[in-house]
PDB file of N, CA and C in Angstrom:
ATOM      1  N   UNK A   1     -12.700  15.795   9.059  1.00  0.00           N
ATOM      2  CA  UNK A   1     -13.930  16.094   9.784  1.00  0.00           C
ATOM      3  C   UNK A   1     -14.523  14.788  10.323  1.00  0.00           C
ATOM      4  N   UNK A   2     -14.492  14.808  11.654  1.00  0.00           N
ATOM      5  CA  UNK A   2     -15.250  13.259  12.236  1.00  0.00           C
ATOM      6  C   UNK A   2     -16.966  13.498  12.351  1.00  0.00           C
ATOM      7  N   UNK A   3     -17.324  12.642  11.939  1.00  0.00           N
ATOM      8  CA  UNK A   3     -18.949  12.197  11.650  1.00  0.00           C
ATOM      9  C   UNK A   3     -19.251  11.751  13.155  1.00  0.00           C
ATOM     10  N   UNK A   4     -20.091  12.089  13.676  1.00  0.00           N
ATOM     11  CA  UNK A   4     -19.960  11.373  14.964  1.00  0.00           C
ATOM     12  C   UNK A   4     -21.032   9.938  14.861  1.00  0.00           C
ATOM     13  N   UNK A   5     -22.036  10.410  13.633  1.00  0.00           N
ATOM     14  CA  UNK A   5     -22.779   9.597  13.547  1.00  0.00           C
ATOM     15  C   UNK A   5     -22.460   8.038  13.031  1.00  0.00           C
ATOM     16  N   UNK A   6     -21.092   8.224  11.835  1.00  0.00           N
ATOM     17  CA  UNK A   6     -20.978   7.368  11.287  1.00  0.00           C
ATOM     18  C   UNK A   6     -19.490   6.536  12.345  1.00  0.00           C
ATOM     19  N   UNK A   7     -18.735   7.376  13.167  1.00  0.00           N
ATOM     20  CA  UNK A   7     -17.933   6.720  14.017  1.00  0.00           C
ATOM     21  C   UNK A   7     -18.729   6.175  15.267  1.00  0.00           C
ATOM     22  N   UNK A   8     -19.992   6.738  15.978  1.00  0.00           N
ATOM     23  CA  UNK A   8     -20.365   5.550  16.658  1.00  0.00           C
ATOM     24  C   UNK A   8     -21.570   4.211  15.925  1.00  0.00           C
ATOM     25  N   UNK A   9     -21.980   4.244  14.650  1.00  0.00           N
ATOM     26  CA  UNK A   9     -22.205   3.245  13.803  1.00  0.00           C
ATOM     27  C   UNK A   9     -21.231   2.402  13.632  1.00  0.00           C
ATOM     28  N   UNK A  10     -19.814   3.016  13.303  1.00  0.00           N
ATOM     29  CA  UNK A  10     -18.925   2.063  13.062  1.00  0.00           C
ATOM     30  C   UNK A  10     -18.602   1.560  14.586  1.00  0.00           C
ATOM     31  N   UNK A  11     -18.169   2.404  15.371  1.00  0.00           N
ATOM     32  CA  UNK A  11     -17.874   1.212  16.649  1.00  0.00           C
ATOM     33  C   UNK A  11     -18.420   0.248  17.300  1.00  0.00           C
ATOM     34  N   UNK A  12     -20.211   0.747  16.817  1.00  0.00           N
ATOM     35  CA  UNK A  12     -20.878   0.101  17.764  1.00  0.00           C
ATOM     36  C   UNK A  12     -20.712  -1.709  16.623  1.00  0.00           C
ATOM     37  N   UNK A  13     -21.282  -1.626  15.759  1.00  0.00           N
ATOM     38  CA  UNK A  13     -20.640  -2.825  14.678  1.00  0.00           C
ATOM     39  C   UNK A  13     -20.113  -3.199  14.826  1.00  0.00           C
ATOM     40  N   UNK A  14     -18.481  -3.137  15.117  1.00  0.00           N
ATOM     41  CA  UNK A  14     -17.354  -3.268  15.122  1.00  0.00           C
ATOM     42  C   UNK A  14     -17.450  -3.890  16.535  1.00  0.00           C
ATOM     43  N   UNK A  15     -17.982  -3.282  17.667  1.00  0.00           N
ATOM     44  CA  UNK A  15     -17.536  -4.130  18.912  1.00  0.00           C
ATOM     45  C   UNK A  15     -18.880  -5.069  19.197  1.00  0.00           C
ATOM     46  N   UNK A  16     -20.302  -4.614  18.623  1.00  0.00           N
ATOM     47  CA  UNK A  16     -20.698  -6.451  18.576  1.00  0.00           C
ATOM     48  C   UNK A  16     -20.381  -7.824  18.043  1.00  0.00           C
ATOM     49  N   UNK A  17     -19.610  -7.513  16.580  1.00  0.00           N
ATOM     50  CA  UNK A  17     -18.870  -8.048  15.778  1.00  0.00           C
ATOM     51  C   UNK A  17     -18.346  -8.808  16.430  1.00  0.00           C
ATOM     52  N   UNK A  18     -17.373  -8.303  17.123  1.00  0.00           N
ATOM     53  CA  UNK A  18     -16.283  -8.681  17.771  1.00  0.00           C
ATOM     54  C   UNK A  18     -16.335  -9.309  19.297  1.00  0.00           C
ATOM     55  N   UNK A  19     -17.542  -9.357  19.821  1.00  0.00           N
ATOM     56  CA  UNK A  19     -17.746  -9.833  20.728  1.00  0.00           C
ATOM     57  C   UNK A  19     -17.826 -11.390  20.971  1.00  0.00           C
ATOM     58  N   UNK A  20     -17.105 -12.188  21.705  1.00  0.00           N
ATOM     59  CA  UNK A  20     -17.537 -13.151  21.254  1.00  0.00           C
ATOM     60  C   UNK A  20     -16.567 -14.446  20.420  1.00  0.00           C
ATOM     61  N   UNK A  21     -16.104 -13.761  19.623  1.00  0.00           N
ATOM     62  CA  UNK A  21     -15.467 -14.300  18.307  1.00  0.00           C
ATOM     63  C   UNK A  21     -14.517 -14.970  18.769  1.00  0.00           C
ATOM     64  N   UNK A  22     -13.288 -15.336  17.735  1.00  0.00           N
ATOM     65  CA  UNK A  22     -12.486 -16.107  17.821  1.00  0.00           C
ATOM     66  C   UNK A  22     -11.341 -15.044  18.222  1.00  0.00           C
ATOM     67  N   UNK A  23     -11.349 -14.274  17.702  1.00  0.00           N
ATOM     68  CA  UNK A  23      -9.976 -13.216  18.268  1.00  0.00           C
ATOM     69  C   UNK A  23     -10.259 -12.592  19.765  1.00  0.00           C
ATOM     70  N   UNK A  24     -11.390 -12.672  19.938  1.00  0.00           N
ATOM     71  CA  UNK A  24     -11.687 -12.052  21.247  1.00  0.00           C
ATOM     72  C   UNK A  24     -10.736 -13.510  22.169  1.00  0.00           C
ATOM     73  N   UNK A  25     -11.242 -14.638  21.896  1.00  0.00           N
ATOM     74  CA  UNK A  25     -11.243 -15.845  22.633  1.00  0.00           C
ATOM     75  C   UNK A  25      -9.828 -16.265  22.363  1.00  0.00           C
ATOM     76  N   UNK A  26      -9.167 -15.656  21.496  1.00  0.00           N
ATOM     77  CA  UNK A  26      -7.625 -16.175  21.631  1.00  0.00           C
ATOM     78  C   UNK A  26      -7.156 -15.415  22.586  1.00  0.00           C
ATOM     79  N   UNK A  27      -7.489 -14.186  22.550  1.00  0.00           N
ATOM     80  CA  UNK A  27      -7.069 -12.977  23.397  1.00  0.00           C
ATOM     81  C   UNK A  27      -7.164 -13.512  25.002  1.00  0.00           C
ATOM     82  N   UNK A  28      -8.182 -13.874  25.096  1.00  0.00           N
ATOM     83  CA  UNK A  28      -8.217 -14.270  26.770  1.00  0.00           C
ATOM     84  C   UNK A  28      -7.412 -15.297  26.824  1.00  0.00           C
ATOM     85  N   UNK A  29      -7.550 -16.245  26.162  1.00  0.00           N
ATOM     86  CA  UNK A  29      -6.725 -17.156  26.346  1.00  0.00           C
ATOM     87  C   UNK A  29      -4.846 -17.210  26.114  1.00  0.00           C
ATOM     88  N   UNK A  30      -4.642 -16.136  25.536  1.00  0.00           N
ATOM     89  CA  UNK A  30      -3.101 -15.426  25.827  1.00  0.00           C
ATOM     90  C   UNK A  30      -3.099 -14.929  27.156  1.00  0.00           C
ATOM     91  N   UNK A  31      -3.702 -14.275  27.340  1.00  0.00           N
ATOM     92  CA  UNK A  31      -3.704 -13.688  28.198  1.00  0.00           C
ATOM     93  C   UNK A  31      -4.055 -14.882  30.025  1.00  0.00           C
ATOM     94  N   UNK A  32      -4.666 -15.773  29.895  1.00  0.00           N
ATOM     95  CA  UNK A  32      -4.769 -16.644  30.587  1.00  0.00           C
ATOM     96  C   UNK A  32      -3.355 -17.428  30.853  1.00  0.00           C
ATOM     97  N   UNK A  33      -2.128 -17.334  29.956  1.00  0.00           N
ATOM     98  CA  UNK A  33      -1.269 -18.259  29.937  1.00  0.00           C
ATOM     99  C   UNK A  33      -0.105 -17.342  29.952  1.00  0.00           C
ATOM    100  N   UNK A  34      -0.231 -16.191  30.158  1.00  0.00           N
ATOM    101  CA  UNK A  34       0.707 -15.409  30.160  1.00  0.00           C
ATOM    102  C   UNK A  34       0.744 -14.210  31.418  1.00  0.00           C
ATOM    103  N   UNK A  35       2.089 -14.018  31.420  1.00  0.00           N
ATOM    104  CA  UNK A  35       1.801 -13.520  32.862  1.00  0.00           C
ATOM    105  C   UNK A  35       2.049 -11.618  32.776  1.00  0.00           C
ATOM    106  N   UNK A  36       2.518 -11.426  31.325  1.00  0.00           N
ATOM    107  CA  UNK A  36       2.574 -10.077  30.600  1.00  0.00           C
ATOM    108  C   UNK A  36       1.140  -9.676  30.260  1.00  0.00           C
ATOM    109  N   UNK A  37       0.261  -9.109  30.839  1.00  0.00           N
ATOM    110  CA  UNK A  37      -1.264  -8.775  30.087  1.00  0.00           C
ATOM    111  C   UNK A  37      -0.981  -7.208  29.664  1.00  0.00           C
ATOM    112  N   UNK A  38       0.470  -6.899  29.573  1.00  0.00           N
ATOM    113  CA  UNK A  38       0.175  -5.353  29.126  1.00  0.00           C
ATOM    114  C   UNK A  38       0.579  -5.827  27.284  1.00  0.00           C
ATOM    115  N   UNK A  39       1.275  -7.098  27.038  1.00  0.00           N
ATOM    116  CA  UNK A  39       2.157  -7.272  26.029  1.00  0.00           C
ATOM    117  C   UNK A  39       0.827  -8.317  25.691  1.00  0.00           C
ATOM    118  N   UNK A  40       0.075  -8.723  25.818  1.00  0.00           N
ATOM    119  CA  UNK A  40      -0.807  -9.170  25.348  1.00  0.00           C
ATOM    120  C   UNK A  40      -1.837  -8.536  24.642  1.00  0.00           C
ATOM    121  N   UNK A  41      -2.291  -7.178  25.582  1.00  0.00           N
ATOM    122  CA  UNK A  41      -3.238  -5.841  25.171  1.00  0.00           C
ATOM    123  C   UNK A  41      -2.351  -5.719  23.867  1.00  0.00           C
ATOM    124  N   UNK A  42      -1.201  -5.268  24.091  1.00  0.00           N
ATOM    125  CA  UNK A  42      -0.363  -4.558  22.455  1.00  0.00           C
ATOM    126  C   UNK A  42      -0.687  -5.162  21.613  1.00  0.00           C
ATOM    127  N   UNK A  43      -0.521  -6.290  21.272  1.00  0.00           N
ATOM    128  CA  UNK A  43       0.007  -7.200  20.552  1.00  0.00           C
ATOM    129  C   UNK A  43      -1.841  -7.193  19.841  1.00  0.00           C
ATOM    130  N   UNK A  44      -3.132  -7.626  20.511  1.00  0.00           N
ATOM    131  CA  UNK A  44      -3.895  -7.866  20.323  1.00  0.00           C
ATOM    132  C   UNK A  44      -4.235  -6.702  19.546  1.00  0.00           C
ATOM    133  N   UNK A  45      -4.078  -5.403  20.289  1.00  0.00           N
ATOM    134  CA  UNK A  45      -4.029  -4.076  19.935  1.00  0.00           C
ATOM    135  C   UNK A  45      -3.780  -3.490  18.267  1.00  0.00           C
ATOM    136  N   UNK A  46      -2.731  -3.916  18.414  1.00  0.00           N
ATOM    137  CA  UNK A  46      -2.013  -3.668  17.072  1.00  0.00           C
ATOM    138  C   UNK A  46      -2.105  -4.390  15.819  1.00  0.00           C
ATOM    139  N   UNK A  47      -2.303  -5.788  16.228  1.00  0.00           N
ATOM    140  CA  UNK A  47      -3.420  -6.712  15.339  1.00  0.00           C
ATOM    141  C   UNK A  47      -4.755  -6.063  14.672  1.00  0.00           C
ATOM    142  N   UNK A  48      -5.483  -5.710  15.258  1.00  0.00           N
ATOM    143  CA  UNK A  48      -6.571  -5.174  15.028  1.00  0.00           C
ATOM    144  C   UNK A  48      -6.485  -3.710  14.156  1.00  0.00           C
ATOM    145  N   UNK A  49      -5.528  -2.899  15.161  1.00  0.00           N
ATOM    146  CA  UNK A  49      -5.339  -1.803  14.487  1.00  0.00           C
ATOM    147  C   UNK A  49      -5.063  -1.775  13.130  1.00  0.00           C
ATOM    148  N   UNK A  50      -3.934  -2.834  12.579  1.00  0.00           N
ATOM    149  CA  UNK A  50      -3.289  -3.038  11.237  1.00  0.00           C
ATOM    150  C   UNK A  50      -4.625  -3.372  10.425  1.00  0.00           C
ATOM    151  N   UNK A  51      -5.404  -4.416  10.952  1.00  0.00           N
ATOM    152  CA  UNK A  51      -6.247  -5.252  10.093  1.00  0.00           C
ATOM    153  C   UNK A  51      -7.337  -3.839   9.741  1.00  0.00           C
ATOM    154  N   UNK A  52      -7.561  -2.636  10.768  1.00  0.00           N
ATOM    155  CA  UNK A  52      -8.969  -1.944  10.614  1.00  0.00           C
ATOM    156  C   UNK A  52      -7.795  -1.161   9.241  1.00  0.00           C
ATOM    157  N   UNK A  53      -6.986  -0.574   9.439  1.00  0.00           N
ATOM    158  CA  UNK A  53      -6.141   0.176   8.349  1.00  0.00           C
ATOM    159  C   UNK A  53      -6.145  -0.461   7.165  1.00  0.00           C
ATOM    160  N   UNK A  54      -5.662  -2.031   6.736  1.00  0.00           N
ATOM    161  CA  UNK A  54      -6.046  -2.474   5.575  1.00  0.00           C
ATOM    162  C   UNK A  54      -7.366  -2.686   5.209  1.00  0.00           C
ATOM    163  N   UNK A  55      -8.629  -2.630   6.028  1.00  0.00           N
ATOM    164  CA  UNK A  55      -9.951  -2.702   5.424  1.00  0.00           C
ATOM    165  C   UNK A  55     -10.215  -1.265   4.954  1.00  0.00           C
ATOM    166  N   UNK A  56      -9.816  -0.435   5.596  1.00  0.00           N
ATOM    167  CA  UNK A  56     -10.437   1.017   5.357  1.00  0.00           C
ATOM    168  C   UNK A  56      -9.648   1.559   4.130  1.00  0.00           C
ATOM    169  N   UNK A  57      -8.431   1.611   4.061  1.00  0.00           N
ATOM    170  CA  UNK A  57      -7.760   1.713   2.466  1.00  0.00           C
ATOM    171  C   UNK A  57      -8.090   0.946   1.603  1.00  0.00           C
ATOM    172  N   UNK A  58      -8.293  -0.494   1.693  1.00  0.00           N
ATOM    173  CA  UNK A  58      -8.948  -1.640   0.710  1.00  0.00           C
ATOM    174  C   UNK A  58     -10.265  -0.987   0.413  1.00  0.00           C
ATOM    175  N   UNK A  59     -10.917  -0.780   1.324  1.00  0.00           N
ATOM    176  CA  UNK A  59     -12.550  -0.107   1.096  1.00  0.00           C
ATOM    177  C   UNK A  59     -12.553   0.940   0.193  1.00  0.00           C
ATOM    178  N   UNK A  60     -11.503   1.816   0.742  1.00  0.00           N
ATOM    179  CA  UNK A  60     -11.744   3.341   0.067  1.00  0.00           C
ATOM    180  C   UNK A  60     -11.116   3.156  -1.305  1.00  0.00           C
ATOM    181  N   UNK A  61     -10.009   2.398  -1.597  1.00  0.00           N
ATOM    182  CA  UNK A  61      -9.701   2.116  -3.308  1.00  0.00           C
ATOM    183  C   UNK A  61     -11.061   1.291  -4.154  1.00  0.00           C
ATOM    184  N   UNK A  62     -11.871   0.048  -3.339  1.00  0.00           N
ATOM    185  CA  UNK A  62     -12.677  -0.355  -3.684  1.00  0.00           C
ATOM    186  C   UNK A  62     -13.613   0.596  -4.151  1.00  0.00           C
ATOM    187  N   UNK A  63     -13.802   0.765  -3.486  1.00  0.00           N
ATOM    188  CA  UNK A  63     -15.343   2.089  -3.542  1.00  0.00           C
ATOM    189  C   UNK A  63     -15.043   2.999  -4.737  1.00  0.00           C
ATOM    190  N   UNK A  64     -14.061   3.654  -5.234  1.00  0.00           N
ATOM    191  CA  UNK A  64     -14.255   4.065  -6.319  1.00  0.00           C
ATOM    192  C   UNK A  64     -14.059   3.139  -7.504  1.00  0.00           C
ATOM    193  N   UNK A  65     -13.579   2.253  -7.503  1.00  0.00           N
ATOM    194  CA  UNK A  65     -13.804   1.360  -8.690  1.00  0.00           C
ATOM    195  C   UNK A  65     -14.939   0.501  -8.725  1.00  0.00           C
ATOM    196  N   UNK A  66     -15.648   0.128  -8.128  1.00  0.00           N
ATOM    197  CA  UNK A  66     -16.993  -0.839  -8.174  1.00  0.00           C
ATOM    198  C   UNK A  66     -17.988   0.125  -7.338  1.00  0.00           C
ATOM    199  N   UNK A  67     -19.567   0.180  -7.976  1.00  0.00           N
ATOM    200  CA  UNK A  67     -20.501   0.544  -7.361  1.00  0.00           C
ATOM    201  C   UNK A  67     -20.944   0.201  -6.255  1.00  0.00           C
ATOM    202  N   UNK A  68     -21.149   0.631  -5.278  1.00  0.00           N
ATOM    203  CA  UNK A  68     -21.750   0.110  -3.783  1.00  0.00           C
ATOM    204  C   UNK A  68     -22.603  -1.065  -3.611  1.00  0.00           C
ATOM    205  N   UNK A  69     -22.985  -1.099  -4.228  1.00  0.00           N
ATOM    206  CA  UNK A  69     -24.268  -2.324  -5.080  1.00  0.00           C
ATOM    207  C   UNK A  69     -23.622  -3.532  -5.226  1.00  0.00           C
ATOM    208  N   UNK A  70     -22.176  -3.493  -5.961  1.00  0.00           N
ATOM    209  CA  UNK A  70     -21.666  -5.062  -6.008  1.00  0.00           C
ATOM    210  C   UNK A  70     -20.958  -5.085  -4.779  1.00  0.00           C
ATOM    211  N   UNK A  71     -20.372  -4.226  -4.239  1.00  0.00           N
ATOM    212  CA  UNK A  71     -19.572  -3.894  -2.936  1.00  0.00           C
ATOM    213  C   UNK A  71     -20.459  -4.932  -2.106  1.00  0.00           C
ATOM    214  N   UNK A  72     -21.620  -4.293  -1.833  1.00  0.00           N
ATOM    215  CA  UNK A  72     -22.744  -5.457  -0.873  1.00  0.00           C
ATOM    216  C   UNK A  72     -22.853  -6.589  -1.185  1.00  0.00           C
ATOM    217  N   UNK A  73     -22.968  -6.838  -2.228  1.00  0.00           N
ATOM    218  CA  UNK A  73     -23.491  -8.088  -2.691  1.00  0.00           C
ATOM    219  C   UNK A  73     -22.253  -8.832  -2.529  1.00  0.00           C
ATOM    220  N   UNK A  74     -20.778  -8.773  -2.866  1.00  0.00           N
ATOM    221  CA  UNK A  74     -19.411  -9.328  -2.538  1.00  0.00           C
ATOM    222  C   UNK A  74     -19.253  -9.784  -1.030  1.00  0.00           C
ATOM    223  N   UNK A  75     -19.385  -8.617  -0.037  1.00  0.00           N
ATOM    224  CA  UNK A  75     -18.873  -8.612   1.183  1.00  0.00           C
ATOM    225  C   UNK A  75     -20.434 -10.011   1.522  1.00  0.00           C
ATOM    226  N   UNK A  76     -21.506  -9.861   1.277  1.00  0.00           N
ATOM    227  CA  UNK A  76     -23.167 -11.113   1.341  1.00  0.00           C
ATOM    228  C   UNK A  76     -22.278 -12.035   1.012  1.00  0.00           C
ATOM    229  N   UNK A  77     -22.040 -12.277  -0.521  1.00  0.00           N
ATOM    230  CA  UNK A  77     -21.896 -13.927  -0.236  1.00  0.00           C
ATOM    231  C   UNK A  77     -20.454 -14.001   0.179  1.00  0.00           C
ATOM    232  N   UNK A  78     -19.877 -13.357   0.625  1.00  0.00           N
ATOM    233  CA  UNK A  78     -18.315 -13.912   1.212  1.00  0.00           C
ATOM    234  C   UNK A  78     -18.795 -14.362   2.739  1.00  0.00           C
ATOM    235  N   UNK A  79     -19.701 -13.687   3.413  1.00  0.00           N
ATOM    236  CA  UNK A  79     -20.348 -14.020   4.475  1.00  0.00           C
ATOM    237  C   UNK A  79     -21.164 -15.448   4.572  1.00  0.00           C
ATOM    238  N   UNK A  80     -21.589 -14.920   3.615  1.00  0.00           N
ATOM    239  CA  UNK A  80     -22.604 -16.617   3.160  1.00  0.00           C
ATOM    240  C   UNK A  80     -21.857 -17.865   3.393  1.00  0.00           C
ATOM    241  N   UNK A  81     -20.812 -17.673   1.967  1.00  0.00           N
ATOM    242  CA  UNK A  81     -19.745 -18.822   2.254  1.00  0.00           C
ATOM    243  C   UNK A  81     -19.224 -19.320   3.229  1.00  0.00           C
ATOM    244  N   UNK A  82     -18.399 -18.123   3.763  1.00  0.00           N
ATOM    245  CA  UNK A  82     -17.776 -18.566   5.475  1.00  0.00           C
ATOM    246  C   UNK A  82     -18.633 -19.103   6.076  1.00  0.00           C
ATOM    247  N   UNK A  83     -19.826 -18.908   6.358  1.00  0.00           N
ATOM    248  CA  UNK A  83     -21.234 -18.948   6.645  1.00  0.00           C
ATOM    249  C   UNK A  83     -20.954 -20.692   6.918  1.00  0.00           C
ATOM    250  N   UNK A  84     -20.989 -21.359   5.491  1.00  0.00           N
ATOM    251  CA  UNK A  84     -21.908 -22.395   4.777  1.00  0.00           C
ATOM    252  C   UNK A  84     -20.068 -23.503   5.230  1.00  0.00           C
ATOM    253  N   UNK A  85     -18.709 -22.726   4.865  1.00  0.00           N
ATOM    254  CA  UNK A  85     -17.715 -23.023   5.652  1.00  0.00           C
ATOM    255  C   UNK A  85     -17.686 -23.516   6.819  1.00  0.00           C
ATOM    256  N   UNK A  86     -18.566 -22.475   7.737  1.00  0.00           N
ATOM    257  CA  UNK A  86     -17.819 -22.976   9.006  1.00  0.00           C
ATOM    258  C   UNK A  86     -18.973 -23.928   9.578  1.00  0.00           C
ATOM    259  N   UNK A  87     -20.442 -23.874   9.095  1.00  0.00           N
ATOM    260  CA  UNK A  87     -20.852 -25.134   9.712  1.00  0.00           C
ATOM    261  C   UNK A  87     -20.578 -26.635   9.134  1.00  0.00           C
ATOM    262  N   UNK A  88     -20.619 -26.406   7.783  1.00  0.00           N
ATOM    263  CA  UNK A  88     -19.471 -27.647   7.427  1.00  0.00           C
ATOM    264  C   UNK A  88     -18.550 -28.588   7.797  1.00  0.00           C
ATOM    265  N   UNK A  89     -18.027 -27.103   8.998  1.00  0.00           N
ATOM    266  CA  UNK A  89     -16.587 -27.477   9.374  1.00  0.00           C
ATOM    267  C   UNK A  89     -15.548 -27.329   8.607  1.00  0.00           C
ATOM    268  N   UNK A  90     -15.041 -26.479   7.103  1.00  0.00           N
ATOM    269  CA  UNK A  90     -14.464 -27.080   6.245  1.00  0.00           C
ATOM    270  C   UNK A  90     -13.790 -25.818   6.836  1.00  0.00           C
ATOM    271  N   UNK A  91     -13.447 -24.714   7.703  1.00  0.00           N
ATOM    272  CA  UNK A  91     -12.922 -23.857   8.007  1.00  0.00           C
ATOM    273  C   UNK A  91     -12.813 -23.837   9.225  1.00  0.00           C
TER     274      UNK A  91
END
């Protein structure tokens, strides 16, 4: 049964997220140096696709073993860190 509420929550997330970023910016830049942009779409494509499939099975085994509560608080400071990482520079 699709949620419509919770699939355009998730997309809309998902593509500000992603706006911007470093995978977006490799992407153009494959795509800038290459003269295949349909094998670039795939490739980028399927990247993503794999990575949303291991978060959403990782999530859904997570979720029944830990309460939602540490769930947040895990995914906070992993953010934090990268966070505190990347102005560092140490990432």
């Amino acid at each position: 049964m699709l949620l419509w509420k919770t699939f355009i929550a998730t997309f809309t997330l998902v593509f500000l997220a992603e706006l911007g970023d470093k995978t977006q910016l490799s992407t153009m830049l494959m795509a800038a140096h290459n003269q295949s942009y349909i094998s670039v779409f795939l490739g980028a494509s399927l990247a993503l696709i794999t990575n949303t499939v291991i978060g959403v099975y990782l999530g859904t085994i997570i979720s029944k073993s830990l309460p939602l509560y540490y769930i947040h608080l895990g995914a906070g400071l992993a953010f934090i860190i990268i966070g505190i990482l990347l102005i560092t520079q140490k990432l």
